[in-house]
PDB file of N, CA and C in Angstrom:
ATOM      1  N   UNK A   1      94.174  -7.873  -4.754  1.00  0.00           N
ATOM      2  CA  UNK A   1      94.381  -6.549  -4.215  1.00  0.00           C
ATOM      3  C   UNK A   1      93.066  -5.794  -4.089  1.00  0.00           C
ATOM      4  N   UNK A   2      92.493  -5.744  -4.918  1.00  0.00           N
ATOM      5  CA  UNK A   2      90.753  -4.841  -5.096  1.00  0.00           C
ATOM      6  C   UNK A   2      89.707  -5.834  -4.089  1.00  0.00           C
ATOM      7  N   UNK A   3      90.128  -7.063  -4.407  1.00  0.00           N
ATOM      8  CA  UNK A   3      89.507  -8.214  -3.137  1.00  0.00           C
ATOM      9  C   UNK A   3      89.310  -7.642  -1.883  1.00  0.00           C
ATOM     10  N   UNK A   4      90.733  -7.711  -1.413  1.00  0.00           N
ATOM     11  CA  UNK A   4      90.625  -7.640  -0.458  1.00  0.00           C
ATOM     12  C   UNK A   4      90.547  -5.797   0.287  1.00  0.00           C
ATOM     13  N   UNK A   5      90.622  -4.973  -0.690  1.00  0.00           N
ATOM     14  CA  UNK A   5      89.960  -3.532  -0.383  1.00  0.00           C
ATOM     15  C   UNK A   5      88.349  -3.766  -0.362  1.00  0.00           C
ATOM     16  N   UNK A   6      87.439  -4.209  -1.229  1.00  0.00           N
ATOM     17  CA  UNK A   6      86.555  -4.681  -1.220  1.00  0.00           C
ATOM     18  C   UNK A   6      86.144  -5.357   0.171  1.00  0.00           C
ATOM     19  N   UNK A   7      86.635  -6.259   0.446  1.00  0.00           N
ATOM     20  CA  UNK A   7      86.550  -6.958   1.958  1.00  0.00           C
ATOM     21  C   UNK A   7      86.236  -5.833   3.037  1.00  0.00           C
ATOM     22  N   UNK A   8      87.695  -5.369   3.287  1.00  0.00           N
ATOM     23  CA  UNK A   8      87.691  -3.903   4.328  1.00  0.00           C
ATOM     24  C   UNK A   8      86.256  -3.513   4.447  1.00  0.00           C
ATOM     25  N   UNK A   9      86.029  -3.106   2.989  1.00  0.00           N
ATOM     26  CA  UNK A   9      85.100  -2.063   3.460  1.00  0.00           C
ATOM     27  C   UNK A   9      83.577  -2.454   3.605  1.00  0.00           C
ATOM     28  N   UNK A  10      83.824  -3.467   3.011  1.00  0.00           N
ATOM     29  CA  UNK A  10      82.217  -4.579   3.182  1.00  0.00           C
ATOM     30  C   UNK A  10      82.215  -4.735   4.803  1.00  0.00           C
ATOM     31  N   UNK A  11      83.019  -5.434   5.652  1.00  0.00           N
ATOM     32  CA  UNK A  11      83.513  -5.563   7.273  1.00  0.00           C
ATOM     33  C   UNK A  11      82.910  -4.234   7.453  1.00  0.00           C
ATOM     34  N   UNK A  12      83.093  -3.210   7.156  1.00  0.00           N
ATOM     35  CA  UNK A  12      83.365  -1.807   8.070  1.00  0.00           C
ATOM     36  C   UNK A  12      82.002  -1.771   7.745  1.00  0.00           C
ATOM     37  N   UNK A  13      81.255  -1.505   6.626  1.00  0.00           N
ATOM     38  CA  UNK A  13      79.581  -1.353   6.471  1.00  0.00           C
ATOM     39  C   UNK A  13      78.933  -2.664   7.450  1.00  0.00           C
ATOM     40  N   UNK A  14      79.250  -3.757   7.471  1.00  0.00           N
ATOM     41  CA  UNK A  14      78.318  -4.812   8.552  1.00  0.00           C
ATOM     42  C   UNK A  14      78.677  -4.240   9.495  1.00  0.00           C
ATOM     43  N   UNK A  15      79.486  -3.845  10.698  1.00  0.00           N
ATOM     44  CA  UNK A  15      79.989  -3.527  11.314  1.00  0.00           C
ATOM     45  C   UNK A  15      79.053  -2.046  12.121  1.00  0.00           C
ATOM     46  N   UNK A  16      79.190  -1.357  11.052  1.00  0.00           N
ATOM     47  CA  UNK A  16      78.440   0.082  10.899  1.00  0.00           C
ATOM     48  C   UNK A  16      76.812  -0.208  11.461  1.00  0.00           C
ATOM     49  N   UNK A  17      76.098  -1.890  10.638  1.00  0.00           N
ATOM     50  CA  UNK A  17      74.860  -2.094   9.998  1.00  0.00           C
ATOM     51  C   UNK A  17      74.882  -2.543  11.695  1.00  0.00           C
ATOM     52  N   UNK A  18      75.601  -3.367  11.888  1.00  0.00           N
ATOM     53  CA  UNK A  18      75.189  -3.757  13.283  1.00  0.00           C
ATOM     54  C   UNK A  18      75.117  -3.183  13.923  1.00  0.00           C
ATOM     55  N   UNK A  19      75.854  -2.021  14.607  1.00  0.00           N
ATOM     56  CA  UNK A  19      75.677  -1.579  15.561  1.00  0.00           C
ATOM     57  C   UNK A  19      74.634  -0.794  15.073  1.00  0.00           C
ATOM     58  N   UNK A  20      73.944  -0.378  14.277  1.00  0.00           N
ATOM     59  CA  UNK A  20      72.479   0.122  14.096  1.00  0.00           C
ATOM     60  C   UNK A  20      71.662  -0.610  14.299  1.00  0.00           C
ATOM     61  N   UNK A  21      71.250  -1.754  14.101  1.00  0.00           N
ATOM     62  CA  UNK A  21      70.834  -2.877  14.248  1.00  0.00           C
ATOM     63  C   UNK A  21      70.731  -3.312  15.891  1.00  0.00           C
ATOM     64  N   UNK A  22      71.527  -3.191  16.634  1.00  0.00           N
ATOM     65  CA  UNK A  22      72.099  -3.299  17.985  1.00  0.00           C
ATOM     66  C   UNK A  22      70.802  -1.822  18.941  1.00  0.00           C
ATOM     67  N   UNK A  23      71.006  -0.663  18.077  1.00  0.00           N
ATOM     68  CA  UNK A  23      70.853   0.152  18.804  1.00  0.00           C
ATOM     69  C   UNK A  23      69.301   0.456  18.833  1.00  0.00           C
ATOM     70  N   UNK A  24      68.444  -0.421  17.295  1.00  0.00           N
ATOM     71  CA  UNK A  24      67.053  -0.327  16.890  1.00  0.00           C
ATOM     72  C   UNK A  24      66.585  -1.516  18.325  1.00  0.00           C
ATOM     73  N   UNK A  25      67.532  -2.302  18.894  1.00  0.00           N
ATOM     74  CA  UNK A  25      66.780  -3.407  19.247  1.00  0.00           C
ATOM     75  C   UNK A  25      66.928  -2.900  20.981  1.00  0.00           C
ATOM     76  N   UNK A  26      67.461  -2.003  20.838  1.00  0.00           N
ATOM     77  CA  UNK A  26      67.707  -1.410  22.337  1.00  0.00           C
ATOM     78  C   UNK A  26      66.478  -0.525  22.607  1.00  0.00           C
ATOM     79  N   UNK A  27      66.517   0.427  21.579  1.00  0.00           N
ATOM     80  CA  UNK A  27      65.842   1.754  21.691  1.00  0.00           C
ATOM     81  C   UNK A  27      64.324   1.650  21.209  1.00  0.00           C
ATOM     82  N   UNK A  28      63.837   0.670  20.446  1.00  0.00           N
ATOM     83  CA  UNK A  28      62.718   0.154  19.382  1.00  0.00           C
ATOM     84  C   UNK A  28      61.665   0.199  20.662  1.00  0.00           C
ATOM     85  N   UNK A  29      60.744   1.197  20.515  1.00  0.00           N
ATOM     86  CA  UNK A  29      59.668   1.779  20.974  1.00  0.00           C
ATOM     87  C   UNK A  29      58.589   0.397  21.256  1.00  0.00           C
ATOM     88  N   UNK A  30      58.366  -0.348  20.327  1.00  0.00           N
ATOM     89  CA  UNK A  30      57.288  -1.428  20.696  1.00  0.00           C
ATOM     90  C   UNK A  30      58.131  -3.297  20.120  1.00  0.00           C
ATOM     91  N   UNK A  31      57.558  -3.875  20.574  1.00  0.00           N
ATOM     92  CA  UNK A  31      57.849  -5.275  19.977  1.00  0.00           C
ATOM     93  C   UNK A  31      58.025  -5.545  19.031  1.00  0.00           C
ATOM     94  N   UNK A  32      57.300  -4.776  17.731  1.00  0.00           N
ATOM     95  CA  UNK A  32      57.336  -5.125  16.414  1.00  0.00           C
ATOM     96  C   UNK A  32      58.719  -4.916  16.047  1.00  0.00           C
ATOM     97  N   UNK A  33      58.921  -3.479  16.396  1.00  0.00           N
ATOM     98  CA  UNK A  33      60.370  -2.651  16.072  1.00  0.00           C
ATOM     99  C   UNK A  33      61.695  -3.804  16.796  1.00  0.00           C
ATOM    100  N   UNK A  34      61.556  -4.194  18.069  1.00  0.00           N
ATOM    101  CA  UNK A  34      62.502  -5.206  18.257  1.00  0.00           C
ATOM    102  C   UNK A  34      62.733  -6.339  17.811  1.00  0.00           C
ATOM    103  N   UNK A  35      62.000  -7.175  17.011  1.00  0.00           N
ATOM    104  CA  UNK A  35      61.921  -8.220  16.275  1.00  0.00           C
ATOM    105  C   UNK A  35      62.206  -7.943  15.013  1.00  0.00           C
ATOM    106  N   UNK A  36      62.207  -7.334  14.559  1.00  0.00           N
ATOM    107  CA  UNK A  36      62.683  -6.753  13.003  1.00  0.00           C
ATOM    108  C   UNK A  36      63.703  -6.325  13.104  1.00  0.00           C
ATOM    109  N   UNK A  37      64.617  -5.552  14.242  1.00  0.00           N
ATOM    110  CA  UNK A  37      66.068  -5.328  14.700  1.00  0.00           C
ATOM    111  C   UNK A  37      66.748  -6.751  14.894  1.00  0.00           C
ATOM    112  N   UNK A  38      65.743  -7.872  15.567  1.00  0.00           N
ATOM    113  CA  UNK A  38      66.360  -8.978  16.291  1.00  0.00           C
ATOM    114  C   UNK A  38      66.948  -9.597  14.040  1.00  0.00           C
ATOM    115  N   UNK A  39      65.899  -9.673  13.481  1.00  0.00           N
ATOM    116  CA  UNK A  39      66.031 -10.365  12.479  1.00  0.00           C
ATOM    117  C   UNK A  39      66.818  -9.902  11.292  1.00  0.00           C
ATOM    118  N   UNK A  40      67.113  -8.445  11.666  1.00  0.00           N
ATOM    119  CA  UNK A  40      67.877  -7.262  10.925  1.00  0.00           C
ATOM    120  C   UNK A  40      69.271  -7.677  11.528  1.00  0.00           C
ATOM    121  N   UNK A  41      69.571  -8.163  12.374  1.00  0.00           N
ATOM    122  CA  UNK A  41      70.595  -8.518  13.138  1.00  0.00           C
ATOM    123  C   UNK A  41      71.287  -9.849  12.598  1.00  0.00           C
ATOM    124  N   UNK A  42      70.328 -10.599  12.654  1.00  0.00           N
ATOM    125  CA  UNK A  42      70.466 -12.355  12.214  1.00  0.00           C
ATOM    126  C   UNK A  42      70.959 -12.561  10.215  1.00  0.00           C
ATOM    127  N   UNK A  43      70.312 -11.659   9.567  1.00  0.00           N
ATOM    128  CA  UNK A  43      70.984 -11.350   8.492  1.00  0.00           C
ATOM    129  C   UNK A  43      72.252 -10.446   8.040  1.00  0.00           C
ATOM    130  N   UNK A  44      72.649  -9.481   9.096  1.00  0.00           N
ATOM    131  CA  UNK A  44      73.871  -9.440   8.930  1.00  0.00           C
ATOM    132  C   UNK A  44      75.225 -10.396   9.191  1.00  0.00           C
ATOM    133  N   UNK A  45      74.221 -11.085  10.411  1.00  0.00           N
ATOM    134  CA  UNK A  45      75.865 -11.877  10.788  1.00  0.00           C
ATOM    135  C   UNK A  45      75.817 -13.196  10.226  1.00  0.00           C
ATOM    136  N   UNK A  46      74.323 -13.304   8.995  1.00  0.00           N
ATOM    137  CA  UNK A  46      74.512 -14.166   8.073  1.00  0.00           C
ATOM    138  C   UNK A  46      75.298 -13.401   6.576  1.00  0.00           C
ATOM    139  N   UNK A  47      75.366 -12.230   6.602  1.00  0.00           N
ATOM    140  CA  UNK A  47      75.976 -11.518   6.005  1.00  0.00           C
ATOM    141  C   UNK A  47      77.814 -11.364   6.322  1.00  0.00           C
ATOM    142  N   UNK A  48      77.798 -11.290   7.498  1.00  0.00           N
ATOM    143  CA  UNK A  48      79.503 -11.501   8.078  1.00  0.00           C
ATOM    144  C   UNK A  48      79.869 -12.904   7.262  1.00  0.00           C
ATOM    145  N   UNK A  49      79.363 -13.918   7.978  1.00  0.00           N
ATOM    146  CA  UNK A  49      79.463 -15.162   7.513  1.00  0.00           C
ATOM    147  C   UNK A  49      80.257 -15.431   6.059  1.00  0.00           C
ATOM    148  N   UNK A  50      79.166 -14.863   5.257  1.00  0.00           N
ATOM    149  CA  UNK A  50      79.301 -15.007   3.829  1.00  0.00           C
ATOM    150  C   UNK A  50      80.507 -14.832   3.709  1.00  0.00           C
ATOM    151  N   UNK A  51      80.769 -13.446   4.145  1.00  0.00           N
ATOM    152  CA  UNK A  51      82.357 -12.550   3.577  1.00  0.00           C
ATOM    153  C   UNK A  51      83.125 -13.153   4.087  1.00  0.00           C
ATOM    154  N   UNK A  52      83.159 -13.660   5.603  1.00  0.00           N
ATOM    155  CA  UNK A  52      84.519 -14.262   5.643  1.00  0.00           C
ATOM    156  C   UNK A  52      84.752 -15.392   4.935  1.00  0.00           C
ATOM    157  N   UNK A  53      83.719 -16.233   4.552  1.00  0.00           N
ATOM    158  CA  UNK A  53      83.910 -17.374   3.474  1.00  0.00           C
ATOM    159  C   UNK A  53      84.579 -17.019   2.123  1.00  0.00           C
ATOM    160  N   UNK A  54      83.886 -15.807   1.965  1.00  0.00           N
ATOM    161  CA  UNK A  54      84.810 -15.246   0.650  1.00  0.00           C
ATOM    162  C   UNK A  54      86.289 -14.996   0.540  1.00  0.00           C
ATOM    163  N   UNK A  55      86.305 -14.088   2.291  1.00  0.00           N
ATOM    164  CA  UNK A  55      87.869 -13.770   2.396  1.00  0.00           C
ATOM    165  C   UNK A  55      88.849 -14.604   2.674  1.00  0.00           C
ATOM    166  N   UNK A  56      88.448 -15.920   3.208  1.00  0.00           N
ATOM    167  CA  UNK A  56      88.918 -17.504   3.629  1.00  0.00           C
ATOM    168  C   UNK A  56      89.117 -18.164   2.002  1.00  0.00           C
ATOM    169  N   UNK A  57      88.069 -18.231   1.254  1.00  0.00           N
ATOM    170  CA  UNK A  57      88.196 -18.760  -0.021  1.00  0.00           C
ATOM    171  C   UNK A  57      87.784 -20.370   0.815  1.00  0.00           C
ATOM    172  N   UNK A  58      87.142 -20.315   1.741  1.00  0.00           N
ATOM    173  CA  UNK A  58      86.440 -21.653   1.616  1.00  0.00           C
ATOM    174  C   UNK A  58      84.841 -21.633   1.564  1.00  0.00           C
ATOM    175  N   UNK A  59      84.600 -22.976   1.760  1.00  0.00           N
ATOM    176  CA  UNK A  59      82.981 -22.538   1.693  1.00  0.00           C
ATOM    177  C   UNK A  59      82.428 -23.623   3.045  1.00  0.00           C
ATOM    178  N   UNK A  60      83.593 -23.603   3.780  1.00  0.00           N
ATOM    179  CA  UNK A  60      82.723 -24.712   5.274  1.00  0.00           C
ATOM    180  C   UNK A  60      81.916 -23.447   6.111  1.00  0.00           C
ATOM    181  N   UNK A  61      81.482 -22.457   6.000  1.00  0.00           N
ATOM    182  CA  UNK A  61      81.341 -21.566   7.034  1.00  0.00           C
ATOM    183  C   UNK A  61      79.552 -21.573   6.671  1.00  0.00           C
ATOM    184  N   UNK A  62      79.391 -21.794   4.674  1.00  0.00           N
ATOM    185  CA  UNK A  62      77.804 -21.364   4.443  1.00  0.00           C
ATOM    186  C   UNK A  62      76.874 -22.499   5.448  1.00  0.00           C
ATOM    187  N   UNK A  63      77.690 -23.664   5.671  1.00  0.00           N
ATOM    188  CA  UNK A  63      76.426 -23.892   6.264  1.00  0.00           C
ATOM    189  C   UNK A  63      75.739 -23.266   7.458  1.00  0.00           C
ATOM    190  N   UNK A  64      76.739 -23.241   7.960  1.00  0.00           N
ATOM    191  CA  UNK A  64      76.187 -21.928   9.770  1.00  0.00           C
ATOM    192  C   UNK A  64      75.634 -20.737   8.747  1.00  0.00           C
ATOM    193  N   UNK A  65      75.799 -20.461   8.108  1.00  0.00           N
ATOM    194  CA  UNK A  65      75.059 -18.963   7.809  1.00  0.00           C
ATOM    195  C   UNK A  65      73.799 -19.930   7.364  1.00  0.00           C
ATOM    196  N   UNK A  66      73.452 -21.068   6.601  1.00  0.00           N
ATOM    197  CA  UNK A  66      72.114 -21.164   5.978  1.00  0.00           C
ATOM    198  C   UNK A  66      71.418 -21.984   7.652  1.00  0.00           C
ATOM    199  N   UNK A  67      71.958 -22.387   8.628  1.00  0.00           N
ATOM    200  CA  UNK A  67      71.232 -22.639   9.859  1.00  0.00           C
ATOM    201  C   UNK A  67      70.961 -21.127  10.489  1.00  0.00           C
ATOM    202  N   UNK A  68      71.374 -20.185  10.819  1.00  0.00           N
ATOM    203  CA  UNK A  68      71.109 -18.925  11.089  1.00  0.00           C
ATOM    204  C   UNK A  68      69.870 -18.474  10.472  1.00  0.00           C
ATOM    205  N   UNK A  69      70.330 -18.682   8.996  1.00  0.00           N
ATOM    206  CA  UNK A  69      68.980 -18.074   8.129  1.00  0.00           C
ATOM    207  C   UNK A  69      67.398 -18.369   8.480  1.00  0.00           C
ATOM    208  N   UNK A  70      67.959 -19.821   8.528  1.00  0.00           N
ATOM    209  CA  UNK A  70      66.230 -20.946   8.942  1.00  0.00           C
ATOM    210  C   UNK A  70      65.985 -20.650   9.798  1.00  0.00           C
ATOM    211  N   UNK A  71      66.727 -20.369  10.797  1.00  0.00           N
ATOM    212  CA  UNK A  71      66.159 -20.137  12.414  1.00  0.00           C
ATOM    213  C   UNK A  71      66.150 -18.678  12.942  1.00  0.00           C
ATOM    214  N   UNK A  72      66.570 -17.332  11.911  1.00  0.00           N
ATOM    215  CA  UNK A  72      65.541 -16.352  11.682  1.00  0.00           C
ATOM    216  C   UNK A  72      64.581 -16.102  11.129  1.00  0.00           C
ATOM    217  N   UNK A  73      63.968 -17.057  10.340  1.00  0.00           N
ATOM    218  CA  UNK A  73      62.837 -16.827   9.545  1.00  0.00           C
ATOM    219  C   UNK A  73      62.079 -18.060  10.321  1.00  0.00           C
ATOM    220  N   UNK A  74      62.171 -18.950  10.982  1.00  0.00           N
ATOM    221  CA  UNK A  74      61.221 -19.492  11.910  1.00  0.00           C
ATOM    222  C   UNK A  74      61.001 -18.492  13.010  1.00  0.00           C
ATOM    223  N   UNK A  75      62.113 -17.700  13.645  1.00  0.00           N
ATOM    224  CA  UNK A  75      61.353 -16.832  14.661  1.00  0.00           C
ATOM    225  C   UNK A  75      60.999 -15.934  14.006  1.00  0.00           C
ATOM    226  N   UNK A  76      60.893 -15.386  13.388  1.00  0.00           N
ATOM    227  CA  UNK A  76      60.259 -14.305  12.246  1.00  0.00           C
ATOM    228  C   UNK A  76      58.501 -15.018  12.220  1.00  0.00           C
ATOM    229  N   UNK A  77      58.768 -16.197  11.636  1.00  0.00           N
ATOM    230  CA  UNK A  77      57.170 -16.793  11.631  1.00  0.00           C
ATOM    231  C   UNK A  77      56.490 -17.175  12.676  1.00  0.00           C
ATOM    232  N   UNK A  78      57.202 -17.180  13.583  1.00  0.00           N
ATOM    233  CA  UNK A  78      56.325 -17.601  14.811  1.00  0.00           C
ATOM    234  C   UNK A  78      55.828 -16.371  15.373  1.00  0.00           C
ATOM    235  N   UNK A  79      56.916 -15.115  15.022  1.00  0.00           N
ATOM    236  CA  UNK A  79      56.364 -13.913  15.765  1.00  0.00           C
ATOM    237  C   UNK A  79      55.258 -13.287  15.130  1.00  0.00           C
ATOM    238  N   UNK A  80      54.967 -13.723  14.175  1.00  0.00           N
ATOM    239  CA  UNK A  80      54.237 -13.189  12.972  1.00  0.00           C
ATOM    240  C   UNK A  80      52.543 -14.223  13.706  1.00  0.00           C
ATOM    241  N   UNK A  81      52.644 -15.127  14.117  1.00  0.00           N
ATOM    242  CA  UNK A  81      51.728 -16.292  14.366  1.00  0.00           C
ATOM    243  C   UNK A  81      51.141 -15.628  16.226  1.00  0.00           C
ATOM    244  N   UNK A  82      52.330 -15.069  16.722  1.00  0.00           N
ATOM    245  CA  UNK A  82      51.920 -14.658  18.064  1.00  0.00           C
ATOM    246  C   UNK A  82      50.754 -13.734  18.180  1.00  0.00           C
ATOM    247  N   UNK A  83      51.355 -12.798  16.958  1.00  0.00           N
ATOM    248  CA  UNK A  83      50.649 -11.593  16.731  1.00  0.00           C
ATOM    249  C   UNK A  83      49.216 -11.639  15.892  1.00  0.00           C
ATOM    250  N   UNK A  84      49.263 -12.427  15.132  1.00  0.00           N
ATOM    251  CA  UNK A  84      47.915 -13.213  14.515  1.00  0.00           C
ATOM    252  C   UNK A  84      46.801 -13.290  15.953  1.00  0.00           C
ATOM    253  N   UNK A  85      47.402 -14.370  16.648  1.00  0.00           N
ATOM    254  CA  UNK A  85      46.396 -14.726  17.457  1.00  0.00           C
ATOM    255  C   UNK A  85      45.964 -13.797  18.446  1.00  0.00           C
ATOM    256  N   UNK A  86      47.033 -12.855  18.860  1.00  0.00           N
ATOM    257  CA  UNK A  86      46.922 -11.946  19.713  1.00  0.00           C
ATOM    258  C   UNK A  86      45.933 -10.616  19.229  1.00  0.00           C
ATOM    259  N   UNK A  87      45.775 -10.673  17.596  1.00  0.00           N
ATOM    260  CA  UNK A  87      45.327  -9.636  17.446  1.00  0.00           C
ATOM    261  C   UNK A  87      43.282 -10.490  17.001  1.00  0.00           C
ATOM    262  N   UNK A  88      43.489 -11.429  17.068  1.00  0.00           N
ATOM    263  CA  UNK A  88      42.286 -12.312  17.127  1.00  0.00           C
ATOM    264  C   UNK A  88      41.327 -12.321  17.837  1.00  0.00           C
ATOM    265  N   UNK A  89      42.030 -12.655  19.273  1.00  0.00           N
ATOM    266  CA  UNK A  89      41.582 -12.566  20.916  1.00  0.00           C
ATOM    267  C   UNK A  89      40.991 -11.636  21.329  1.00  0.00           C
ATOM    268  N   UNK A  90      41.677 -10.093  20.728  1.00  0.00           N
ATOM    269  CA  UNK A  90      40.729  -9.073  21.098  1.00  0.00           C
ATOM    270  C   UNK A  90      40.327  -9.034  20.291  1.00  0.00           C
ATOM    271  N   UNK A  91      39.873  -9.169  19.030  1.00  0.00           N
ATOM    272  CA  UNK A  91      38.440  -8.837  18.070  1.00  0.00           C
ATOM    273  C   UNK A  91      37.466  -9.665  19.013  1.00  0.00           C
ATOM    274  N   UNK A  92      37.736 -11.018  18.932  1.00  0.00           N
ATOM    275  CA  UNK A  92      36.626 -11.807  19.801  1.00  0.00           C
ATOM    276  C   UNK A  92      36.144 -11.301  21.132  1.00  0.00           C
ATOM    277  N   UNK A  93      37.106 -10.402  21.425  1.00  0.00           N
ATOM    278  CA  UNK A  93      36.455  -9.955  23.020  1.00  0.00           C
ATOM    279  C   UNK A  93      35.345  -8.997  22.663  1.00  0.00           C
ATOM    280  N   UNK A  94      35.932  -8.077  21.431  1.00  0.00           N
ATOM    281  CA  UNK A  94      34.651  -6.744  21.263  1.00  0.00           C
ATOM    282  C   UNK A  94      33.085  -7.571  20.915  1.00  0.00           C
ATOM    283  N   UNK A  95      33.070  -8.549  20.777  1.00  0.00           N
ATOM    284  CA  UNK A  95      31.973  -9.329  20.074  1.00  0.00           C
ATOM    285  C   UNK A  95      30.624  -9.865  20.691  1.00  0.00           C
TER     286      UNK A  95
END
């Protein structure tokens, strides 16, 4: 009974988180801000994931949430690697 009130309202906060999440990646002034929405995004609906595994009472669902995970934190690192080099290129130009 408290479970599944618990549930509700966990749903209604991801729910809430996303569409904030949704609206940072719309409205997000520069690249940085959209990639941190994109990855703010990718952990909630590794966050959905979870709960419905909880609210299912199985556990076939973690693996899609732990492939989600890896493959926001590889684009996380690659964007992180873009920006490295990009911010490289122009030091070398002032030089």
């Amino acid at each position: 009974m408290i479970l599944d009130t618990v549930l509700i309202i966990t749903f209604a906060a991801l729910s809430i988180s996303l569409v904030a999440g949704m609206a940072r990646l719309l409205i997000g002034p520069s690249l940085p801000d959209r990639v941190v929405a994109l990855d703010l995004i990718a952990y909630i609906v590794i966050a959905f994931i979870a709960t419905y595994s909880i609210s299912t009472g199985t556990a076939d669902f973690i693996d899609a949430a732990i492939v989600v995970a890896l493959i926001a934190f590889l684009g996380t690192a690659a964007f992180a690697r873009y920006i490295q080099k990009a911010g490289s290129s122009t030091k070398d130009d002032r030089i």
